[in-house]
Structures are given as C-alpha cells and as structure tokens.
Protein backbone atom coordinates (compact mmCIF):
# COMPACT_ATOMS: atom_id res chain seq x y z
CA UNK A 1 -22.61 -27.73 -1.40
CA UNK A 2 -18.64 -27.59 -2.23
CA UNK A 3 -16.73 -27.41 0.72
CA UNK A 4 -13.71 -25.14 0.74
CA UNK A 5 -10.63 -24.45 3.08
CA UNK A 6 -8.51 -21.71 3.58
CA UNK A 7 -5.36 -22.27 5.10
CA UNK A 8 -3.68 -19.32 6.99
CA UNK A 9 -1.22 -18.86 10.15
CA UNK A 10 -3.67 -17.12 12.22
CA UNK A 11 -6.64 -14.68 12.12
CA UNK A 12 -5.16 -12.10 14.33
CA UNK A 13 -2.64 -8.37 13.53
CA UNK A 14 -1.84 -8.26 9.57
CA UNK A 15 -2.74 -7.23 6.27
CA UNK A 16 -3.10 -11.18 5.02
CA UNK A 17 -4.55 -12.23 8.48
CA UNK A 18 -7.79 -9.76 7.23
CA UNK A 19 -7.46 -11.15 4.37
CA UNK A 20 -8.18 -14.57 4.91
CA UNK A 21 -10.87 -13.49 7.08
CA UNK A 22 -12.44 -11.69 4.65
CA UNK A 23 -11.87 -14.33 1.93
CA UNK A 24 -13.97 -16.95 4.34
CA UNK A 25 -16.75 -14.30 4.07
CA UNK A 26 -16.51 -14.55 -0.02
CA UNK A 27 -16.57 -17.97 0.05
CA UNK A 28 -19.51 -18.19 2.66
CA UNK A 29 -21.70 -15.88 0.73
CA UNK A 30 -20.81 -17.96 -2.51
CA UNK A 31 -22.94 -21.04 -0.55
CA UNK A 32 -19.78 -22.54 0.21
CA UNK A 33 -19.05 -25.24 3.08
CA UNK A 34 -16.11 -23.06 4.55
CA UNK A 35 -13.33 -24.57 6.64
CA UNK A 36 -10.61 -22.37 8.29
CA UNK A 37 -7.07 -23.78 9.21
CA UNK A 38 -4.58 -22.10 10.92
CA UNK A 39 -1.63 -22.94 12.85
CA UNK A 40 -1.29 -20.07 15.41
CA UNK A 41 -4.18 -18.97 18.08
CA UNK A 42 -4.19 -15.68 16.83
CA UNK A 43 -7.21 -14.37 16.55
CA UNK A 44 -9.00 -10.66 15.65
CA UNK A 45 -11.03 -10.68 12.23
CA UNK A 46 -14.31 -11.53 12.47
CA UNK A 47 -14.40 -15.04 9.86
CA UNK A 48 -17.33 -16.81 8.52
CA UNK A 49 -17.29 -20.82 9.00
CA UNK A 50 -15.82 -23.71 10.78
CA UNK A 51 -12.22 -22.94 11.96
CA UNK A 52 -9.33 -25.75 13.03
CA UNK A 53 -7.29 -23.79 15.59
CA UNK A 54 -4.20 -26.36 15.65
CA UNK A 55 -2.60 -24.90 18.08
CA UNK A 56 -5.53 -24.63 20.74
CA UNK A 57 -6.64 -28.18 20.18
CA UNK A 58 -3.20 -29.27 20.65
CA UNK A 59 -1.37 -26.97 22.35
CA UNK A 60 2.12 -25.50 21.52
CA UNK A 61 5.55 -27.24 20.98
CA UNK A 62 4.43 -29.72 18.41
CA UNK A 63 6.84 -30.97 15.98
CA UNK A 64 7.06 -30.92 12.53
CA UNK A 65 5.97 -34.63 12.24
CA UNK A 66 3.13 -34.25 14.50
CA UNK A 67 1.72 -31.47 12.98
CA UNK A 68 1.59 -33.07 9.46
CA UNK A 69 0.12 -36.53 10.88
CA UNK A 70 -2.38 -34.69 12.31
CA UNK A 71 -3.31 -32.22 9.10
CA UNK A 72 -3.19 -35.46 6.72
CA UNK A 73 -6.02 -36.74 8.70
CA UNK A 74 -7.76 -33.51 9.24
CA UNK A 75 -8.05 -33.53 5.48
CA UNK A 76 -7.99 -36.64 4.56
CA UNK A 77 -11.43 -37.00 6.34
CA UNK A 78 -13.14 -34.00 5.13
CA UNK A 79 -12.27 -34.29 1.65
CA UNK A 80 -12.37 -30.76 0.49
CA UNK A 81 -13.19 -29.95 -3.51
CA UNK A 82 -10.71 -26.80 -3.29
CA UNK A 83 -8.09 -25.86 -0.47
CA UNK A 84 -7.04 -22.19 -0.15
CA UNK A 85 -3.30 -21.34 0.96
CA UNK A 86 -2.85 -18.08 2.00
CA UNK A 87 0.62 -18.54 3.75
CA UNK A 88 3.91 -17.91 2.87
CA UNK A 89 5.60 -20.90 1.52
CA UNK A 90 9.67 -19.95 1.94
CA UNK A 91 10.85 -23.92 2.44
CA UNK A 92 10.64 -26.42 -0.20
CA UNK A 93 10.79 -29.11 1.32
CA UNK A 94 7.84 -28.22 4.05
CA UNK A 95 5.62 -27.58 1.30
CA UNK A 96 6.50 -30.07 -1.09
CA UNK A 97 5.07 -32.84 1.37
CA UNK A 98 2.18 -30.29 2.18
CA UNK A 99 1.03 -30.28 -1.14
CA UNK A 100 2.04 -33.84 -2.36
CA UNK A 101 0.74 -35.90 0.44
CA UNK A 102 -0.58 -33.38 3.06
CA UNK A 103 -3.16 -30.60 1.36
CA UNK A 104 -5.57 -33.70 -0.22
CA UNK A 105 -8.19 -31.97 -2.52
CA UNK A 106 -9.03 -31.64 -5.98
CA UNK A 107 -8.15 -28.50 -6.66
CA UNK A 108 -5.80 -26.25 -5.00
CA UNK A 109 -5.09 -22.62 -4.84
CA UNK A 110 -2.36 -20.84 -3.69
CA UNK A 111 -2.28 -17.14 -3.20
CA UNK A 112 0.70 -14.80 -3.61
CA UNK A 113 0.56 -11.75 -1.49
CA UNK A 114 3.80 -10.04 -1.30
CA UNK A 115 6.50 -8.67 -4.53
CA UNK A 116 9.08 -9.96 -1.97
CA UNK A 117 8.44 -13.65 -4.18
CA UNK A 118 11.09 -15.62 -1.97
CA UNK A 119 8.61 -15.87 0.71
CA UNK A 120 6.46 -18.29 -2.05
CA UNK A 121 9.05 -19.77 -3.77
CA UNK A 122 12.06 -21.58 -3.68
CA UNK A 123 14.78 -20.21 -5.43
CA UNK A 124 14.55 -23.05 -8.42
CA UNK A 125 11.92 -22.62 -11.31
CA UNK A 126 12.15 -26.73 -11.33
CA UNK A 127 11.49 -26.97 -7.34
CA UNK A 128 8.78 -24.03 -8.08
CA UNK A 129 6.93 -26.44 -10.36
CA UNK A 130 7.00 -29.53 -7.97
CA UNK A 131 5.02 -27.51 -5.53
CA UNK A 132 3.00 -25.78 -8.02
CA UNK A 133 1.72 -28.54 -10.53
CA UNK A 134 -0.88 -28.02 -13.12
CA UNK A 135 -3.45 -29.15 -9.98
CA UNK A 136 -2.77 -25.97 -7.93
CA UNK A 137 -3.99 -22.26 -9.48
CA UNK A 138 -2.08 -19.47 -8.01
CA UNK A 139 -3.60 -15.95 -7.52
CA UNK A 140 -1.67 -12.99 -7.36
CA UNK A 141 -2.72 -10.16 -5.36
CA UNK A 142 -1.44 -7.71 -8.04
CA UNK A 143 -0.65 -7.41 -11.51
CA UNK A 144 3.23 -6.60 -10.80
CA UNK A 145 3.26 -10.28 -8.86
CA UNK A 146 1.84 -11.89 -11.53
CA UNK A 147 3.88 -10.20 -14.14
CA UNK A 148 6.84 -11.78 -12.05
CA UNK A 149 6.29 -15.09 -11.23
CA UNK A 150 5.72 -15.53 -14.79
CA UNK A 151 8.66 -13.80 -16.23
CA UNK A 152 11.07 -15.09 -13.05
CA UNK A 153 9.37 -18.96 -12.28
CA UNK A 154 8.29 -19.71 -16.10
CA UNK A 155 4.70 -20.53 -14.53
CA UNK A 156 1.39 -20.03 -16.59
CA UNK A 157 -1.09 -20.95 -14.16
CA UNK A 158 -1.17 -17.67 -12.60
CA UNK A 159 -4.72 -15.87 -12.04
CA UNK A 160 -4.91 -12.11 -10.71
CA UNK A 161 -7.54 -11.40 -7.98
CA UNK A 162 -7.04 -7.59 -5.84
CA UNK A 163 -7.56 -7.84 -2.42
CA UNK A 164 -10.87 -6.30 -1.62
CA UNK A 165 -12.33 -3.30 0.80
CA UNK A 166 -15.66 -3.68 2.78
CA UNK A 167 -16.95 0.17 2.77
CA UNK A 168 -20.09 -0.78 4.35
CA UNK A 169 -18.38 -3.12 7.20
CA UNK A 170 -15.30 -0.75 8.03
CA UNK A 171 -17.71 2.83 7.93
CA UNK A 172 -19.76 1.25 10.84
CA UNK A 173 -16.80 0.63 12.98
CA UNK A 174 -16.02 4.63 13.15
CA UNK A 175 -17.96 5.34 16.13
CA UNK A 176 -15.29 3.46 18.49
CA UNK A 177 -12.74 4.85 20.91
CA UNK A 178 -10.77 7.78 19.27
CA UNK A 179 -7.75 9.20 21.14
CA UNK A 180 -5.56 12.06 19.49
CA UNK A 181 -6.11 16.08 19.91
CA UNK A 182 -5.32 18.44 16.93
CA UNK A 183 -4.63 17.53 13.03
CA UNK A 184 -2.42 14.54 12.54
CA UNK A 185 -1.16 12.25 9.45
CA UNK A 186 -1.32 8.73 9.62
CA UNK A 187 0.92 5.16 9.23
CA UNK A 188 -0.18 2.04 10.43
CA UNK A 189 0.75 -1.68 9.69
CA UNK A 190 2.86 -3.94 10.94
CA UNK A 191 6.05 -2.36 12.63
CA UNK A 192 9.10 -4.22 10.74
CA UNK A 193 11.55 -1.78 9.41
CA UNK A 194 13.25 -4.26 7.09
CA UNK A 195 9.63 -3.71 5.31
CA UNK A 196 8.04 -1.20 5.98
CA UNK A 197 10.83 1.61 6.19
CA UNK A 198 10.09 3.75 9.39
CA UNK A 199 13.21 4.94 8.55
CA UNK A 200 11.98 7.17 5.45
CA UNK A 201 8.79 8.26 7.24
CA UNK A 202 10.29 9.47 10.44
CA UNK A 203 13.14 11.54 8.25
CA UNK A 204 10.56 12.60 5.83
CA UNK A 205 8.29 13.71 8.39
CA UNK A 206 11.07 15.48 10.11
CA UNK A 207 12.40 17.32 6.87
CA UNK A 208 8.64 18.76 6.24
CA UNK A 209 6.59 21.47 7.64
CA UNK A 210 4.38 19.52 9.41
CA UNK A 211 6.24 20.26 12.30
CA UNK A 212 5.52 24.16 12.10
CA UNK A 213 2.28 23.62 11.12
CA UNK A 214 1.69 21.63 14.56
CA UNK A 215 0.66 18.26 12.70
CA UNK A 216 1.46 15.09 14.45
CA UNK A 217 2.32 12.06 12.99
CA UNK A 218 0.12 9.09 14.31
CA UNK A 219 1.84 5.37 13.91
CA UNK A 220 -0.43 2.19 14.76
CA UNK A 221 1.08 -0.95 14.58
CA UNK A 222 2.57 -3.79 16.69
CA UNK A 223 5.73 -5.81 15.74
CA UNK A 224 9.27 -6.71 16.30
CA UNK A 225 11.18 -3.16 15.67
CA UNK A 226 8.82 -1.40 18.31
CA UNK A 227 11.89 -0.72 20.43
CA UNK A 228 13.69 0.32 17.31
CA UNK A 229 10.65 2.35 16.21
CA UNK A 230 10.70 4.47 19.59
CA UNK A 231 14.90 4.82 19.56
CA UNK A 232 14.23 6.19 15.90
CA UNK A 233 12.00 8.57 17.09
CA UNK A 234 14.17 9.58 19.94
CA UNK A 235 16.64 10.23 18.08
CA UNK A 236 15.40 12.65 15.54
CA UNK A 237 13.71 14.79 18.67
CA UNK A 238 10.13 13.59 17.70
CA UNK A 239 8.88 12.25 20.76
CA UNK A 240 6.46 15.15 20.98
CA UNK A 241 5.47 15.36 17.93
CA UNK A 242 5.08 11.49 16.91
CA UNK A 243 1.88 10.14 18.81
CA UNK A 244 2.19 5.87 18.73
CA UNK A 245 -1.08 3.78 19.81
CA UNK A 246 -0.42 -0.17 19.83
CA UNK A 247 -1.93 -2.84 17.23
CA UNK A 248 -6.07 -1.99 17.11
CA UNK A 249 -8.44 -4.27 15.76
CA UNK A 250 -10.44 -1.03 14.59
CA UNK A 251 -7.80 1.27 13.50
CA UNK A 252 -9.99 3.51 11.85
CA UNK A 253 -11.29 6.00 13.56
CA UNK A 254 -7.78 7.22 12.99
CA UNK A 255 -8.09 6.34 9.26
CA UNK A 256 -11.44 8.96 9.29
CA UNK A 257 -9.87 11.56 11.13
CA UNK A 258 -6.41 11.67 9.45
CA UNK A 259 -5.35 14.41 7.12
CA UNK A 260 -3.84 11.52 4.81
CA UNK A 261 -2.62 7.95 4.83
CA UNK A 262 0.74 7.01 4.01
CA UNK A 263 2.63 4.25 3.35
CA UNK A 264 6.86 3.66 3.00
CA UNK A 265 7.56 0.10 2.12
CA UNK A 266 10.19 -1.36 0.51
CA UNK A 267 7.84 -3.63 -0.71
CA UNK A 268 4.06 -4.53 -0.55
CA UNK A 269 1.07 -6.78 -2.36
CA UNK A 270 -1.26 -5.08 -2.75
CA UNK A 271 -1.19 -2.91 0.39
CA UNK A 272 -4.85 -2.54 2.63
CA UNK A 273 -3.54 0.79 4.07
CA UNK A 274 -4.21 2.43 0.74
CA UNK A 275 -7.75 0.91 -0.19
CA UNK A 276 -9.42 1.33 3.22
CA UNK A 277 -7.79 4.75 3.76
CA UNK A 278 -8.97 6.20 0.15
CA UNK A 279 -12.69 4.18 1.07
CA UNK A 280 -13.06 6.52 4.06
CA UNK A 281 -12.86 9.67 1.65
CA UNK A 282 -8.77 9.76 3.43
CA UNK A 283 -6.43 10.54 0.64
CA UNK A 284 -3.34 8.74 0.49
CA UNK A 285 0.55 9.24 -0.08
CA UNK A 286 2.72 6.94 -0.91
CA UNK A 287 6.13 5.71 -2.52
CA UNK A 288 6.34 3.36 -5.73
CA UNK A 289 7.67 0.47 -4.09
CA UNK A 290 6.49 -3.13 -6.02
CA UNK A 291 3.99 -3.65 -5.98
CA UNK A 292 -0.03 -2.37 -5.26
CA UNK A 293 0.70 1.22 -4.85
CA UNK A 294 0.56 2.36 -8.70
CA UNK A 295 -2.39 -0.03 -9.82
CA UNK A 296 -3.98 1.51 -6.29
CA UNK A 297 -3.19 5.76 -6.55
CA UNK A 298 -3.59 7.89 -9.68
CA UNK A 299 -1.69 10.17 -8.92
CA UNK A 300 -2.84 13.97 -7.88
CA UNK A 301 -6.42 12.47 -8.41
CA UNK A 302 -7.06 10.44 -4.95
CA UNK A 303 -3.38 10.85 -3.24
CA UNK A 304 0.51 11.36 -4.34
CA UNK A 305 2.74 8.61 -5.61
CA UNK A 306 6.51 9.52 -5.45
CA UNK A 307 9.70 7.70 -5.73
CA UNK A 308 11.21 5.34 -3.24
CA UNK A 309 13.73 5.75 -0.94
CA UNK A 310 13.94 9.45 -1.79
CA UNK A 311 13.49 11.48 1.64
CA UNK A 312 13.20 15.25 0.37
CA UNK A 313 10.51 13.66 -2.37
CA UNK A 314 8.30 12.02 0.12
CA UNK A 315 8.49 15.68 2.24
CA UNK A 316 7.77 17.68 -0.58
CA UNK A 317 4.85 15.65 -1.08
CA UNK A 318 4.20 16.04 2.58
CA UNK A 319 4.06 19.53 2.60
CA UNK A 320 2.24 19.73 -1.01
CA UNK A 321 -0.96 18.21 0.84
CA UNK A 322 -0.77 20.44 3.55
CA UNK A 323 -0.25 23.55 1.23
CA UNK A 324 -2.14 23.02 -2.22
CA UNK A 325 -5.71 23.08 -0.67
CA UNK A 326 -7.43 22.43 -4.67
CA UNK A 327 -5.01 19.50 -4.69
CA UNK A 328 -5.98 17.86 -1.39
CA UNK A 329 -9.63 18.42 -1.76
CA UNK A 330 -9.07 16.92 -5.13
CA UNK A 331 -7.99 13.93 -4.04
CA UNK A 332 -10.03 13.73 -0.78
CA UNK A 333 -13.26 14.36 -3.10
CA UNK A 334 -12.24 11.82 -5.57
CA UNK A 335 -10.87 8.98 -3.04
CA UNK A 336 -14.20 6.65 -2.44
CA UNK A 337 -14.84 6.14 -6.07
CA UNK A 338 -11.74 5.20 -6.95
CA UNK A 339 -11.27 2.12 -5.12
CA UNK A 340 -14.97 0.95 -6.15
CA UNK A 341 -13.80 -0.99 -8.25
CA UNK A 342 -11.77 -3.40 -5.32
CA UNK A 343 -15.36 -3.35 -3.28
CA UNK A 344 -15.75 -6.66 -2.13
CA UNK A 345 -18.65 -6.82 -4.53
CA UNK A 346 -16.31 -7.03 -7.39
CA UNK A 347 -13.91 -8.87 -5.78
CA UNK A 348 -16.37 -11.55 -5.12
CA UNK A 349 -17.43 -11.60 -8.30
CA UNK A 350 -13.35 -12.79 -9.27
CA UNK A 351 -13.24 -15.45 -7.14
CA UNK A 352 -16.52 -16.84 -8.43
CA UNK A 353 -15.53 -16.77 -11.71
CA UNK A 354 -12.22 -18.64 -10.45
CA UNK A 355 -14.12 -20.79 -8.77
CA UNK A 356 -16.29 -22.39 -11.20
C-alpha cells in the first residue's frame, strides 16, 4: 500500500479546508495509506486517515525554524511515495526550502485552487520553476487556472482535476437545525469583502424586488469583514430584511430551503457554493468572475450567469428568478444533473488516473 499525504492549514471553515477533507476520503477509498498535515488546529470536516495536528502536538508560537526541523523529520521518517499540497504558497523562499529539503517524497503534487495565482506563485516564471520542478505535478481546480499558469508561468506540468460534490453525504445532513421563517435567497462562504464582494450583493439585493416581495436575504459565513458586513447592511436600511447566521458546519439546510444560491466574487476556483447548491435541486446565480462559475452554470438551464461588478445586472437577474416561474423551474428541474458530472465518483476516477 502507497502511502500518501496531504498537506493543508487546517480542516476547519473554507471551501479548500472541505476540500482536503474530502480529498483524504479519495485517497482512502483508492487503498491508500493516508496521512494528513496541517499546521493550524482547526478542525470541522469529517477526514479519512492519520492526521499530524502541528500545532496541538506542539503548541502555538513556534518559529519558522522549528517548524521545518520538525516537518523534515516528520517526513523524512515516513517516507511518503506522493505528498499532496493544498496550501497557498505566496513566499518563495518558505516554499523553496519546503519543497527542496522539507516535503521528501517521490512525487509531489501541488494543487492550485484560486484564479487569484499570486497566492501560488511568486511573481518570477524562473522562481516559479525552482519550486515547481519536473518532480512536482500541479492540478488546477479549473480549466481557466490552468489556462493561466501556462500562458502567465510558461509551466507544462499542469493537470486539471474539478473539485468534487458528495450528493449522497451532503442530502443526509438536511434533517439538522433549520432557523429562518418565510422565502429567502441565499450567500454563504467566507466573509472577506476584498473577495467575495458583499458589496455587490447587498446593493443588488437592495436595487431588486425582493424587498416587496418580502424575500430575505440569508448570509452564512464567518471571517474578518463581519463588522464591515453588518455596517454595510446598516447602512443600506437592511437590517430587517438581511437575516445573518455564523459559520455552520452543515450549512445546508439553508442550501435546501433557499429560493437560489448566489455567489459575487471577484474571484473564485472553482467555487463549492455553486456545485452543492445546484446538487440539492437549488438553482444558482452568479457573476462571471475567473474562474469556476462558467465551466459550473449554463446559463438559463440550472441558474443565471451575468457580468461582474454590474449592480442593476445582478438585480435584474434577481428579480428574473423571482418573476419568470418557466425559467426558475427550468433551472431548479435541471440543477442535480448538471453537476453529475463533478460527483465525487468522477472526480475520483481523475485522481486515480493521476495517480498511477
């Protein structure tokens, strides 16, 4: 049996946190030995395998130094055939001793989640390649990312994997604790304006007719503009009309009950909102941002794609959902089969075939 490890910053409130939870389940059902690391003691995904929680064996504060003597000899003495990095990688010089003397295996992987490609790479195609060397496979979460490190970093070894959606796992969670009266539409994820643009929704939401047609506006999420989030809303009169519930684990009950999903970023991967919204028969609204949302939505067939940044756009298609009852039942009928294809049946089948 291969033995595998997938390195992460924690288990615990984001998109890529799931991710690599879910990705330990892949591996585990592919009769892999599966190691976890991660750095932070974060945890709320359920993971499959052995997990190295630096931070609870050896508490906070550790430098730099310390924390690379004591990965080198984490994997220097398990000797894995094929590390998995799923964090960002913004400093060179960090990861150019992780991967030269730190990450020892025979084959490494390193996964790309976001358009936003500083957070992967420094800003040099010949720095890029240092860290990257013909050892080390990336995978790109989209087709857009892997369009771009190619065109922008000159690298070839670039593989494209979608992250994938667990129907069966997520539609048992539903019967958990529900809390919102009357029809709402939905936006959760991680509560960072910078990315995520609660700007657009709140005016967008304000501009449409939601608001005469009594539908709330339900925000999940947990992050460093919550303050800003509930000024924003303040501002624009909405605190009656905008219902906000903290970070859940199990966010969907929301997700089953929501007139639609949408989603405002300035930029994404290959966003979950979407996939586990449309694989609860939710249909789905969202801008064009790079990248996900246009490999993810065909448009009037499971949701509404419109153009970024454009306020009276995203309200129009607002209020088109609410109005256009063939189109929303359209989409709404059409929205589990279309993101089949990311099942994590498929999806599994990708990384085996990366694999061997």
């Amino acid at each position: 049996m291969k033995k595998v490890c997938v390195v992460g910053t924690s288990l615990g409130k984001g998109g890529a946190e799931r991710s690599t939870a879910m990705l330990s389940k892949i591996l585990f059902d592919l009769r892999y030995e599966v190691y976890i690391v991660i750095t932070k003691s974060d945890i709320d995904y359920k993971y499959a395998g052995n997990l190295f929680d630096l931070e609870r064996e050896y508490g906070g504060g550790l430098t730099s130094f310390k924390k690379f003597k004591i990965l080198r000899s984490f994997f220097k003495h398990h000797n894995f055939d094929i590390i998995i990095d799923n964090r960002t990688r913004p400093s060179f010089l960090k990861e150019y001793i992780l991967y030269n003397y730190i990450f020892l295996a025979k084959r490494k992987i390193s996964l790309v989640r976001s358009f936003y490609l500083k957070r992967y790479f420094p800003s040099s195609k010949i720095l890029s390649k240092l860290i990257y060397n013909r050892n080390t496979t990336l995978v790109a979460v989209s087709k857009e990312i892997m369009r771009s490190i190619k065109i922008n970093y000159n690298l070839q070894n670039v593989r494209q994997i979608y992250n994938p959606v667990d129907i069966n796992i997520t539609e048992a969670r539903t019967t958990e604790h529900f809390d919102i009266d009357g029809k709402f539409i939905l936006w959760y994820g991680r509560i960072e304006n910078n990315v995520k643009n609660f700007d657009l929704l709140l005016n967008a939401y304000k501009k449409s007719i939601l608001l005469t047609k009594n539908i709330k506006l339900c925000i999940i999420g947990q992050g460093k503009d919550v303050e800003l989030l509930h000024e924003k809303i303040n501002s624009l009169e909405l605190k009656d009309r905008v219902y906000y519930v903290p970070f859940l684990k199990n966010p969907f009950p929301y997700v089953k009950r929501a007139i639609y999903t949408t989603l405002t970023s300035y930029y994404e991967g290959f966003p979950r909102v979407l996939i586990e919204s449309l694989s609860y028969g939710t249909p789905v609204i969202s801008v064009n941002c790079k990248s996900g949302p246009n490999e993810i939505i065909q448009n009037e067939y499971n949701g509404l794609l419109v153009e970024n940044h454009n306020v009276s756009a995203l309200a129009n298609a607002f209020d088109r959902m609410i109005e256009d009852n063939i189109l929303y039942l359209k989409c709404k009928n059409n929205a589990k089969t279309s993101v089949e294809k990311f099942s994590i049946e498929n999806i599994t089948k990708d990384w085996r075939e990366l694999l061997i």
